[in-house]
PDB file of N, CA and C in Angstrom:
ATOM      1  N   UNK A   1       0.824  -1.191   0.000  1.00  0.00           N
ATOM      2  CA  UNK A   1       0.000   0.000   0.000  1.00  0.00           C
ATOM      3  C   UNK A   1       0.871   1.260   0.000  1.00  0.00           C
ATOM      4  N   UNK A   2       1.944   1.630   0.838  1.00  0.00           N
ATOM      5  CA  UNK A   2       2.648   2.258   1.081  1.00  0.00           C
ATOM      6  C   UNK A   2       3.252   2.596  -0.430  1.00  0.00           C
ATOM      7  N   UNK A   3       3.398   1.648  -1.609  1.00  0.00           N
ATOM      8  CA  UNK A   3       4.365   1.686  -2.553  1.00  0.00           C
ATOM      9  C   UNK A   3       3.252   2.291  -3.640  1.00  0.00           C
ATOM     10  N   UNK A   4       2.468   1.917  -3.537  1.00  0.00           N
ATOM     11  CA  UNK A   4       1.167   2.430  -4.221  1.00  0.00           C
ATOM     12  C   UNK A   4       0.922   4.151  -4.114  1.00  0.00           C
ATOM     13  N   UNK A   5       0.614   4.389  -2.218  1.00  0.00           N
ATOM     14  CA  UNK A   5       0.451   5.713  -2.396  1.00  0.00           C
ATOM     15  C   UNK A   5       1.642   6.459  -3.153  1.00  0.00           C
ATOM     16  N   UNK A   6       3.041   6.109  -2.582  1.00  0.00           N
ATOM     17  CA  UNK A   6       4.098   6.670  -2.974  1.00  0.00           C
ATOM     18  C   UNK A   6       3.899   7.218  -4.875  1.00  0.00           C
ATOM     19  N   UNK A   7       3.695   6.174  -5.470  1.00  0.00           N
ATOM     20  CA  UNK A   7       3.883   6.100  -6.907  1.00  0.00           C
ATOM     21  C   UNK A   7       2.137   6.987  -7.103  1.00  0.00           C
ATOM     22  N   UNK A   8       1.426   7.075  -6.517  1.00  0.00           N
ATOM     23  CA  UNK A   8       0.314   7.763  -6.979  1.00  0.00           C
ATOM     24  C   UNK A   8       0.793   9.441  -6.521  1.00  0.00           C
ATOM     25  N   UNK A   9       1.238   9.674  -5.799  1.00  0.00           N
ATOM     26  CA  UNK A   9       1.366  11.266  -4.763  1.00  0.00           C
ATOM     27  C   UNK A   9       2.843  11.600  -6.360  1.00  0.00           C
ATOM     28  N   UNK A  10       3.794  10.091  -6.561  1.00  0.00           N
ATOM     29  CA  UNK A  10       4.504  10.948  -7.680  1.00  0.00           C
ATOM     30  C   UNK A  10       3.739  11.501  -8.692  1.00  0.00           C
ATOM     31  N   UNK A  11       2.900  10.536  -9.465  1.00  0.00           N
ATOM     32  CA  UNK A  11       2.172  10.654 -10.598  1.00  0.00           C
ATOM     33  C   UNK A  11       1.248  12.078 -10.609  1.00  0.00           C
ATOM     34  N   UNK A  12       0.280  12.200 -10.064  1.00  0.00           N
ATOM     35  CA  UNK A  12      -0.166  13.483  -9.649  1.00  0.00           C
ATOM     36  C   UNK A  12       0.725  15.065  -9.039  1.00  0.00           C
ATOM     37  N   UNK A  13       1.753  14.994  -8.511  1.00  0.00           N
ATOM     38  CA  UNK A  13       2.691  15.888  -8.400  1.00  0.00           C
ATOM     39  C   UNK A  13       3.488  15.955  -9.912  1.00  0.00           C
ATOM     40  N   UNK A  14       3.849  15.025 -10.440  1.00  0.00           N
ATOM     41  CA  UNK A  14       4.738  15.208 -11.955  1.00  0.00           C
ATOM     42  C   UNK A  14       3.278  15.790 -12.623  1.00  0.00           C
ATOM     43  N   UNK A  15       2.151  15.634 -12.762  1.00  0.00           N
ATOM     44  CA  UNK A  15       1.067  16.267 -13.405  1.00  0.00           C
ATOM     45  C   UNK A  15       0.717  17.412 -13.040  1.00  0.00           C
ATOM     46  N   UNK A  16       0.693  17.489 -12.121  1.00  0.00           N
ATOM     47  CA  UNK A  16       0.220  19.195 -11.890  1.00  0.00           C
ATOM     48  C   UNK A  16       1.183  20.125 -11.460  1.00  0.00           C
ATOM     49  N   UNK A  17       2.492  20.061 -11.737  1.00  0.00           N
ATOM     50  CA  UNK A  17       3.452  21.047 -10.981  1.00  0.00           C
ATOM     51  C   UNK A  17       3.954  21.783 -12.649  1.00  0.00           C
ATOM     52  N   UNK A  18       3.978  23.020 -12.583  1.00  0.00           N
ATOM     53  CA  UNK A  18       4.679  23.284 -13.391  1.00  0.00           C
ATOM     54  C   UNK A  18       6.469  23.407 -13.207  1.00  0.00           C
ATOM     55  N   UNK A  19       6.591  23.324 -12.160  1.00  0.00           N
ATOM     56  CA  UNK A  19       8.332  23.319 -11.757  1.00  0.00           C
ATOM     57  C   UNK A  19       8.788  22.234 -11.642  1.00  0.00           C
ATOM     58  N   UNK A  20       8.217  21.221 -12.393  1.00  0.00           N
ATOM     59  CA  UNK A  20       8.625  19.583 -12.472  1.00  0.00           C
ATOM     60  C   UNK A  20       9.992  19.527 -13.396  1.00  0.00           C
ATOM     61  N   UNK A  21      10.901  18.731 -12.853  1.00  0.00           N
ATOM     62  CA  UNK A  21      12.084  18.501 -13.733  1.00  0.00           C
ATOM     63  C   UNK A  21      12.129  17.910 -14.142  1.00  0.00           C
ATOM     64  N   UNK A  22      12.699  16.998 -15.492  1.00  0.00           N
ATOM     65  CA  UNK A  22      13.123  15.549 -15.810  1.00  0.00           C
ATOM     66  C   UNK A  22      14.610  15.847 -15.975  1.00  0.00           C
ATOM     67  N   UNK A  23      15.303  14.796 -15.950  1.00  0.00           N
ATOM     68  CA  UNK A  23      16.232  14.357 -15.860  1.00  0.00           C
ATOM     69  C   UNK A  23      16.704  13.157 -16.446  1.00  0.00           C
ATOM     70  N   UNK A  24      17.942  12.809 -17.253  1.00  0.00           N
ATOM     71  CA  UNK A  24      18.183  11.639 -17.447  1.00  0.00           C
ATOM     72  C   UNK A  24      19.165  10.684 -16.658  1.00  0.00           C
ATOM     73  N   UNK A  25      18.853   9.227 -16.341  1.00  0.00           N
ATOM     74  CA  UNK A  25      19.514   8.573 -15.437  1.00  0.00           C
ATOM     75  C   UNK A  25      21.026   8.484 -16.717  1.00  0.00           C
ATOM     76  N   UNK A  26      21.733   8.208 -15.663  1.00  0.00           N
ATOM     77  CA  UNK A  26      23.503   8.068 -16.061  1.00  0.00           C
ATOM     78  C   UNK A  26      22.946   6.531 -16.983  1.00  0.00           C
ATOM     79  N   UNK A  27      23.831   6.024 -17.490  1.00  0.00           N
ATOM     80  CA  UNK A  27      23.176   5.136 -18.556  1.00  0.00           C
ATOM     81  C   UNK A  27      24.205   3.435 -17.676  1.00  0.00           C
ATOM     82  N   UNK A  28      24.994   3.950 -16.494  1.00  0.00           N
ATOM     83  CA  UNK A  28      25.343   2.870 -15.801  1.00  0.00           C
ATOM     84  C   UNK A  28      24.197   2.605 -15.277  1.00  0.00           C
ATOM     85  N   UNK A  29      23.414   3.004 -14.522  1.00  0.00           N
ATOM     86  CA  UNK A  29      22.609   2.586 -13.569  1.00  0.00           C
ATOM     87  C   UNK A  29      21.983   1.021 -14.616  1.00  0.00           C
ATOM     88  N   UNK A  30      21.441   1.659 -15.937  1.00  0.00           N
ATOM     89  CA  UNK A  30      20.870   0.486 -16.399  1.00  0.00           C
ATOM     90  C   UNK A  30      21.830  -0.939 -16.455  1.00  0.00           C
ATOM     91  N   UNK A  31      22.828  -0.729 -16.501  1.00  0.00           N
ATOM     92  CA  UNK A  31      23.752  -2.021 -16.684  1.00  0.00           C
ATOM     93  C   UNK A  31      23.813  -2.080 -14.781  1.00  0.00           C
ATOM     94  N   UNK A  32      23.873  -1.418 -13.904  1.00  0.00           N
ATOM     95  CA  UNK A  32      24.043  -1.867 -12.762  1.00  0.00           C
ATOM     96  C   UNK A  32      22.374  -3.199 -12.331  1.00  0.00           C
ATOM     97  N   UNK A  33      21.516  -2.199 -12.588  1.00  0.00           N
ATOM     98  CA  UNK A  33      20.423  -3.435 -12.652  1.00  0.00           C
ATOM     99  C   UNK A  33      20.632  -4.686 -13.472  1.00  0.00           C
ATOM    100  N   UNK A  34      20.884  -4.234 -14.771  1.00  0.00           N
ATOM    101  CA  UNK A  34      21.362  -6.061 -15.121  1.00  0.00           C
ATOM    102  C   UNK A  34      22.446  -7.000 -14.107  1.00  0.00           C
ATOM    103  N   UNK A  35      23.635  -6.358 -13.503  1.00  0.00           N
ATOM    104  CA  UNK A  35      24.414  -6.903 -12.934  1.00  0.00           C
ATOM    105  C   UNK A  35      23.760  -7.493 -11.476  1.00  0.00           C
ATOM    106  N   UNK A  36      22.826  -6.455 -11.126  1.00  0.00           N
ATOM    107  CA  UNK A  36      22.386  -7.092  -9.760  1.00  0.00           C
ATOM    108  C   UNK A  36      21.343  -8.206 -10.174  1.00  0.00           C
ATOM    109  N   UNK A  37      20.035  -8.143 -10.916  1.00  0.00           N
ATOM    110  CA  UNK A  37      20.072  -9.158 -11.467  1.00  0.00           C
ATOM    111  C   UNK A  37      20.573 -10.275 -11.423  1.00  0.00           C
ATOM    112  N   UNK A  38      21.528 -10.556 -12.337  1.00  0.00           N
ATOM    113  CA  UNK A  38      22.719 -11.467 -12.562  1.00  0.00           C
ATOM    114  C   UNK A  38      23.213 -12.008 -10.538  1.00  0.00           C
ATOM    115  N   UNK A  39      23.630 -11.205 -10.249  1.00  0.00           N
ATOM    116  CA  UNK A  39      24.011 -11.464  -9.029  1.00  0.00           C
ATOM    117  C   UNK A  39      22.720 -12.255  -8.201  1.00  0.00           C
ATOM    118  N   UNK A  40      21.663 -12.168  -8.465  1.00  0.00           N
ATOM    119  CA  UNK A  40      20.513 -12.456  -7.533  1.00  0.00           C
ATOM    120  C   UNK A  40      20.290 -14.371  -8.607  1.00  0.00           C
ATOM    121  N   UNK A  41      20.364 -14.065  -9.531  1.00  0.00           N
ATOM    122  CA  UNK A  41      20.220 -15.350  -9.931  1.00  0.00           C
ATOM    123  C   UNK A  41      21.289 -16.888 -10.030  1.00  0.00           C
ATOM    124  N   UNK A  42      22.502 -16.088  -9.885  1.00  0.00           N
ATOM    125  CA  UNK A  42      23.988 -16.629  -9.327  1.00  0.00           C
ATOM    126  C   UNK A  42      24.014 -17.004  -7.734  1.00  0.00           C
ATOM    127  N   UNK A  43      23.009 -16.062  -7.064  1.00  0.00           N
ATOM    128  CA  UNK A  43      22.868 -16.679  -5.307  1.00  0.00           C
ATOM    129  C   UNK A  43      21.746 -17.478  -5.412  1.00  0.00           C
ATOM    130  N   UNK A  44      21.105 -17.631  -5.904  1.00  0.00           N
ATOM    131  CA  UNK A  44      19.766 -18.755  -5.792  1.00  0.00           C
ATOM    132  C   UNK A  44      20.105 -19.916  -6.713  1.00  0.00           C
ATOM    133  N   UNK A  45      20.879 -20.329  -7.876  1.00  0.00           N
ATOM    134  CA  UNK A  45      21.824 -21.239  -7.921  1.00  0.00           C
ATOM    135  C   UNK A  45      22.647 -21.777  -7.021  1.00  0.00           C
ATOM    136  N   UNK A  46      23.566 -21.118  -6.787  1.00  0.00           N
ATOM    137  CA  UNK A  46      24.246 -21.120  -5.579  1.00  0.00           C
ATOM    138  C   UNK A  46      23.568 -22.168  -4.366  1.00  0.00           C
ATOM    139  N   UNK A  47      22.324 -21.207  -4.096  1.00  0.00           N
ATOM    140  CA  UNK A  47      21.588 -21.957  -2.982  1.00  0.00           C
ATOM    141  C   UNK A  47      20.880 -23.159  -2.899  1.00  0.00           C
ATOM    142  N   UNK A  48      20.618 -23.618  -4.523  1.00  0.00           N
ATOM    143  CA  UNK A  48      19.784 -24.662  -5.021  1.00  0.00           C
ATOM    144  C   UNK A  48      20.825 -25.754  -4.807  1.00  0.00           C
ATOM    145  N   UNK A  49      22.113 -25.654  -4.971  1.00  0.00           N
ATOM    146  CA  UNK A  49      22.951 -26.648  -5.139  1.00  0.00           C
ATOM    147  C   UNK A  49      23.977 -27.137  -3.601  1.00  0.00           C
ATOM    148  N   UNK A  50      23.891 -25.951  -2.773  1.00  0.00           N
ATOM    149  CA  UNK A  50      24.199 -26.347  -1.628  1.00  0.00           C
ATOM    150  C   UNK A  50      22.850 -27.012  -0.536  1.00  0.00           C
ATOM    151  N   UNK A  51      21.485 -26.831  -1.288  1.00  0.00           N
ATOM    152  CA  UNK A  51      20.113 -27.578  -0.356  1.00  0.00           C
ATOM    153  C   UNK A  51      20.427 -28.851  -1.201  1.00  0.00           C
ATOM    154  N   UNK A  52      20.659 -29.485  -2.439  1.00  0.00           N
ATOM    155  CA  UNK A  52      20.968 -30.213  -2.949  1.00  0.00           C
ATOM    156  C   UNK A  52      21.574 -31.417  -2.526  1.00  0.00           C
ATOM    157  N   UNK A  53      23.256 -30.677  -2.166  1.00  0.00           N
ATOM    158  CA  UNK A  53      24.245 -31.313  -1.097  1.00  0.00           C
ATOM    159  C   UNK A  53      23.981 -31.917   0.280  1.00  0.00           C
ATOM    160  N   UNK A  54      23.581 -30.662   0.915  1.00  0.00           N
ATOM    161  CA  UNK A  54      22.847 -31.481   2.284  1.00  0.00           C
ATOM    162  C   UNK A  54      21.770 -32.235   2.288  1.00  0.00           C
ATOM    163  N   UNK A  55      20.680 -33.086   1.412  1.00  0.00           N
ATOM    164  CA  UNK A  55      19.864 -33.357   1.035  1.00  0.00           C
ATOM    165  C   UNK A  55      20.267 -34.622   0.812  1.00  0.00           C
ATOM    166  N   UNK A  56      22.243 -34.740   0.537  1.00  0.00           N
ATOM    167  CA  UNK A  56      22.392 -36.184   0.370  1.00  0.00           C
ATOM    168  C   UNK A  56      22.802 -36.814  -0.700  1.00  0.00           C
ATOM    169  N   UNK A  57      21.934 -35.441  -2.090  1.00  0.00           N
ATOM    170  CA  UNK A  57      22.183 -36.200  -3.456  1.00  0.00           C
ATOM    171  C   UNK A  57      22.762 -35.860  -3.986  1.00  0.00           C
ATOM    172  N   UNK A  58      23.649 -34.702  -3.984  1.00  0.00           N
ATOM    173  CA  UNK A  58      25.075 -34.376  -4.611  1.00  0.00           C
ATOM    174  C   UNK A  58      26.679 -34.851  -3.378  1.00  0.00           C
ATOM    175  N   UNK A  59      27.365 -34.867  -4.670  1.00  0.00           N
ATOM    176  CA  UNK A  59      28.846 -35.045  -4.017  1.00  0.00           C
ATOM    177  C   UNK A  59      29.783 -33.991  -3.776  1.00  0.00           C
ATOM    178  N   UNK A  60      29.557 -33.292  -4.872  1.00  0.00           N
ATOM    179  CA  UNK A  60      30.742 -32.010  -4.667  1.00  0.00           C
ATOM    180  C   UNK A  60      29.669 -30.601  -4.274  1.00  0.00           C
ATOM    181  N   UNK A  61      29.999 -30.062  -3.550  1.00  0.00           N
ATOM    182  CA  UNK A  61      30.204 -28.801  -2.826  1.00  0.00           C
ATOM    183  C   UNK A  61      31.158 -27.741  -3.742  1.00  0.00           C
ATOM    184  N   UNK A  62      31.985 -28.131  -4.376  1.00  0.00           N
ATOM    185  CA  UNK A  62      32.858 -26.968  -5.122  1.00  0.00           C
ATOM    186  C   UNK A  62      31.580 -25.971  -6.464  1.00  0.00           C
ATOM    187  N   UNK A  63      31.204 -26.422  -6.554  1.00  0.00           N
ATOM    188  CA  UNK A  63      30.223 -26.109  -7.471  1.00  0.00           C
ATOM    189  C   UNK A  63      29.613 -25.091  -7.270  1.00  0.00           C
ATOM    190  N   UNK A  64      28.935 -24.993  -5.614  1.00  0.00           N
ATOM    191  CA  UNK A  64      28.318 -24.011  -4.985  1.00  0.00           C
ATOM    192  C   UNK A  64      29.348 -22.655  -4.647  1.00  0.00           C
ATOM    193  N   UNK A  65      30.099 -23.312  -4.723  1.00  0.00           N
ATOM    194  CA  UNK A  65      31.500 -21.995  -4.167  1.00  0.00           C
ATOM    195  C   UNK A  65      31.554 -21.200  -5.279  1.00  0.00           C
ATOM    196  N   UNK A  66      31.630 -22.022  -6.937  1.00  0.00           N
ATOM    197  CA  UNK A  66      32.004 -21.562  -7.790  1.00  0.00           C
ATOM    198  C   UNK A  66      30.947 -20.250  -7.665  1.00  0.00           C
ATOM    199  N   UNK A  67      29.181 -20.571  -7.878  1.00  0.00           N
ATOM    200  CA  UNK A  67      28.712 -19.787  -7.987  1.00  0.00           C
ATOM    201  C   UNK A  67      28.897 -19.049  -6.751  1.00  0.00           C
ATOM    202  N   UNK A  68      28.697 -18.852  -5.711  1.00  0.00           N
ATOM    203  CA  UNK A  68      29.018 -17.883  -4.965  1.00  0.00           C
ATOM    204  C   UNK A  68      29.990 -16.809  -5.116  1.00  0.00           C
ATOM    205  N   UNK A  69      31.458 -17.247  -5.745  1.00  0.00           N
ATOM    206  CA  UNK A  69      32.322 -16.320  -6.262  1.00  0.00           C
ATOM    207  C   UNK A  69      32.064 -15.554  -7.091  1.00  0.00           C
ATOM    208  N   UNK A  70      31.401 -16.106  -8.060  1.00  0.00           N
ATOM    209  CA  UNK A  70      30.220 -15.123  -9.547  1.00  0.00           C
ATOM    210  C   UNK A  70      29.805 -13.871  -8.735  1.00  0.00           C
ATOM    211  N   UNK A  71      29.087 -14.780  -7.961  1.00  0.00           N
ATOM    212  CA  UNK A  71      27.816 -13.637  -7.091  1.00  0.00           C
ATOM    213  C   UNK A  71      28.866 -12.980  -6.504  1.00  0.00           C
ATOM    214  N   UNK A  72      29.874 -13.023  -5.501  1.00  0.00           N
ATOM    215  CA  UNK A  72      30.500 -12.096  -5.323  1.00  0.00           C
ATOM    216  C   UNK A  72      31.297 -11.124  -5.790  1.00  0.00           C
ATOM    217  N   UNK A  73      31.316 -11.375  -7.398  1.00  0.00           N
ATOM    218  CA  UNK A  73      32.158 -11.143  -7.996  1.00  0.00           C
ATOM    219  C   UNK A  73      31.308  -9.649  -8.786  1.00  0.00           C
ATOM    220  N   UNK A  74      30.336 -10.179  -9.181  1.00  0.00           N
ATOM    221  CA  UNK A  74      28.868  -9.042  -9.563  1.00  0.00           C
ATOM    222  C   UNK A  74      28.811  -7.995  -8.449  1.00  0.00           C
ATOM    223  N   UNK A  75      28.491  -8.857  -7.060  1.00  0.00           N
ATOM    224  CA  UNK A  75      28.058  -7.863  -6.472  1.00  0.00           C
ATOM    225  C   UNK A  75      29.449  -6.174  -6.289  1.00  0.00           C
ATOM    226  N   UNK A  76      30.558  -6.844  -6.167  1.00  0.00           N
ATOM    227  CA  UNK A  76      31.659  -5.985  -6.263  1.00  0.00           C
ATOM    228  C   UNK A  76      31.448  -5.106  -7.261  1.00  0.00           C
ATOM    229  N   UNK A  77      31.240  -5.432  -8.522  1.00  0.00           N
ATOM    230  CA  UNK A  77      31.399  -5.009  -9.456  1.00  0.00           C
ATOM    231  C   UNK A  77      29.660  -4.205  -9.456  1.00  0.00           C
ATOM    232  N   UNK A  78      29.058  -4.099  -8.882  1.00  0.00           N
ATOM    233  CA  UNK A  78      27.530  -3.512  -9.029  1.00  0.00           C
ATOM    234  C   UNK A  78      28.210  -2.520  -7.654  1.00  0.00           C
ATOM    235  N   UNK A  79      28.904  -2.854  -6.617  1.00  0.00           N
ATOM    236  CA  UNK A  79      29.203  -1.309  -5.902  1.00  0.00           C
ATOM    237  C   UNK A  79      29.862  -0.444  -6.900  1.00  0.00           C
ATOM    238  N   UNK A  80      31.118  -1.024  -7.585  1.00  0.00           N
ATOM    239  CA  UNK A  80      31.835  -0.040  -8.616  1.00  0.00           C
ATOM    240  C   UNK A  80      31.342   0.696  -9.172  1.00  0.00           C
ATOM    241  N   UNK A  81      29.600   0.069  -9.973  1.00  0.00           N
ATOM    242  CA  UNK A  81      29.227   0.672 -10.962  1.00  0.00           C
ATOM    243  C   UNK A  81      28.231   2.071  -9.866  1.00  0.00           C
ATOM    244  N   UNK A  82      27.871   1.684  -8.732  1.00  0.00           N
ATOM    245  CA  UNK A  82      27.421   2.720  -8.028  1.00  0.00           C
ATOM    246  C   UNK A  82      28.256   4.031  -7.659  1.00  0.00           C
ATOM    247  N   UNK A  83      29.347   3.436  -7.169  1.00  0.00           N
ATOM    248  CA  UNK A  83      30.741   4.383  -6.755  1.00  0.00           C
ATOM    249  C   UNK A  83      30.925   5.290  -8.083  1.00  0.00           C
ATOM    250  N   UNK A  84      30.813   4.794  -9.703  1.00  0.00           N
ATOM    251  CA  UNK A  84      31.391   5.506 -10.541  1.00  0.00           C
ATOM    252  C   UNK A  84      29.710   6.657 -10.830  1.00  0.00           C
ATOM    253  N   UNK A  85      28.835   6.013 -10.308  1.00  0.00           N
ATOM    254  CA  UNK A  85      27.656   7.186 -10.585  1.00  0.00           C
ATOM    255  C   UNK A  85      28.034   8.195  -9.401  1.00  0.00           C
ATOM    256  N   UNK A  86      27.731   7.972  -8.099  1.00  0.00           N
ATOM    257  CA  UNK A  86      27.909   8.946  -7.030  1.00  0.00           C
ATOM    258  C   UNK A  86      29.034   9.818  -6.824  1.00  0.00           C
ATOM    259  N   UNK A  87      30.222   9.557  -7.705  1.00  0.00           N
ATOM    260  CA  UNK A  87      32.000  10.194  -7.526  1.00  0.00           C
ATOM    261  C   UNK A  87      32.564  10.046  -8.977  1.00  0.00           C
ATOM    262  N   UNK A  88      31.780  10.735  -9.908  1.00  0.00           N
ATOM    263  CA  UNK A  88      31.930  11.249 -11.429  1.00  0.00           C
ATOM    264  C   UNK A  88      33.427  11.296 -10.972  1.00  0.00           C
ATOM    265  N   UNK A  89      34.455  11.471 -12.254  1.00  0.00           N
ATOM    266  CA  UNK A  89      35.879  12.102 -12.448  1.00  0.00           C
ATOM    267  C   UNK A  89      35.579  13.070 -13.195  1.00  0.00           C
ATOM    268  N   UNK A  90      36.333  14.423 -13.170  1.00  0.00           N
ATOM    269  CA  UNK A  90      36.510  15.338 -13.400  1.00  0.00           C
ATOM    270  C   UNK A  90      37.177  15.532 -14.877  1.00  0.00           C
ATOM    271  N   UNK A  91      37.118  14.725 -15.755  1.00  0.00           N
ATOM    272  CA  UNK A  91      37.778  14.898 -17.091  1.00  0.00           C
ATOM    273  C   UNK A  91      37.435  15.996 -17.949  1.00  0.00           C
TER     274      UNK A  91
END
Protein backbone atom coordinates (compact mmCIF):
# COMPACT_ATOMS: atom_id res chain seq x y z
CA UNK A 1 0.00 0.00 0.00
CA UNK A 2 2.65 2.26 1.08
CA UNK A 3 4.37 1.69 -2.55
CA UNK A 4 1.17 2.43 -4.22
CA UNK A 5 0.45 5.71 -2.40
CA UNK A 6 4.10 6.67 -2.97
CA UNK A 7 3.88 6.10 -6.91
CA UNK A 8 0.31 7.76 -6.98
CA UNK A 9 1.37 11.27 -4.76
CA UNK A 10 4.50 10.95 -7.68
CA UNK A 11 2.17 10.65 -10.60
CA UNK A 12 -0.17 13.48 -9.65
CA UNK A 13 2.69 15.89 -8.40
CA UNK A 14 4.74 15.21 -11.96
CA UNK A 15 1.07 16.27 -13.40
CA UNK A 16 0.22 19.20 -11.89
CA UNK A 17 3.45 21.05 -10.98
CA UNK A 18 4.68 23.28 -13.39
CA UNK A 19 8.33 23.32 -11.76
CA UNK A 20 8.62 19.58 -12.47
CA UNK A 21 12.08 18.50 -13.73
CA UNK A 22 13.12 15.55 -15.81
CA UNK A 23 16.23 14.36 -15.86
CA UNK A 24 18.18 11.64 -17.45
CA UNK A 25 19.51 8.57 -15.44
CA UNK A 26 23.50 8.07 -16.06
CA UNK A 27 23.18 5.14 -18.56
CA UNK A 28 25.34 2.87 -15.80
CA UNK A 29 22.61 2.59 -13.57
CA UNK A 30 20.87 0.49 -16.40
CA UNK A 31 23.75 -2.02 -16.68
CA UNK A 32 24.04 -1.87 -12.76
CA UNK A 33 20.42 -3.43 -12.65
CA UNK A 34 21.36 -6.06 -15.12
CA UNK A 35 24.41 -6.90 -12.93
CA UNK A 36 22.39 -7.09 -9.76
CA UNK A 37 20.07 -9.16 -11.47
CA UNK A 38 22.72 -11.47 -12.56
CA UNK A 39 24.01 -11.46 -9.03
CA UNK A 40 20.51 -12.46 -7.53
CA UNK A 41 20.22 -15.35 -9.93
CA UNK A 42 23.99 -16.63 -9.33
CA UNK A 43 22.87 -16.68 -5.31
CA UNK A 44 19.77 -18.76 -5.79
CA UNK A 45 21.82 -21.24 -7.92
CA UNK A 46 24.25 -21.12 -5.58
CA UNK A 47 21.59 -21.96 -2.98
CA UNK A 48 19.78 -24.66 -5.02
CA UNK A 49 22.95 -26.65 -5.14
CA UNK A 50 24.20 -26.35 -1.63
CA UNK A 51 20.11 -27.58 -0.36
CA UNK A 52 20.97 -30.21 -2.95
CA UNK A 53 24.25 -31.31 -1.10
CA UNK A 54 22.85 -31.48 2.28
CA UNK A 55 19.86 -33.36 1.04
CA UNK A 56 22.39 -36.18 0.37
CA UNK A 57 22.18 -36.20 -3.46
CA UNK A 58 25.07 -34.38 -4.61
CA UNK A 59 28.85 -35.05 -4.02
CA UNK A 60 30.74 -32.01 -4.67
CA UNK A 61 30.20 -28.80 -2.83
CA UNK A 62 32.86 -26.97 -5.12
CA UNK A 63 30.22 -26.11 -7.47
CA UNK A 64 28.32 -24.01 -4.98
CA UNK A 65 31.50 -22.00 -4.17
CA UNK A 66 32.00 -21.56 -7.79
CA UNK A 67 28.71 -19.79 -7.99
CA UNK A 68 29.02 -17.88 -4.96
CA UNK A 69 32.32 -16.32 -6.26
CA UNK A 70 30.22 -15.12 -9.55
CA UNK A 71 27.82 -13.64 -7.09
CA UNK A 72 30.50 -12.10 -5.32
CA UNK A 73 32.16 -11.14 -8.00
CA UNK A 74 28.87 -9.04 -9.56
CA UNK A 75 28.06 -7.86 -6.47
CA UNK A 76 31.66 -5.98 -6.26
CA UNK A 77 31.40 -5.01 -9.46
CA UNK A 78 27.53 -3.51 -9.03
CA UNK A 79 29.20 -1.31 -5.90
CA UNK A 80 31.84 -0.04 -8.62
CA UNK A 81 29.23 0.67 -10.96
CA UNK A 82 27.42 2.72 -8.03
CA UNK A 83 30.74 4.38 -6.76
CA UNK A 84 31.39 5.51 -10.54
CA UNK A 85 27.66 7.19 -10.58
CA UNK A 86 27.91 8.95 -7.03
CA UNK A 87 32.00 10.19 -7.53
CA UNK A 88 31.93 11.25 -11.43
CA UNK A 89 35.88 12.10 -12.45
CA UNK A 90 36.51 15.34 -13.40
CA UNK A 91 37.78 14.90 -17.09
Amino acid sequence: MSFAALTSALVVRKGGAIDWRHFTLPSILYLNTLVLLGSSVTLEISRRRVAVFMGGLGSRLTDSARWLYVTLFLGLLFVAGQYLVLCPTNN
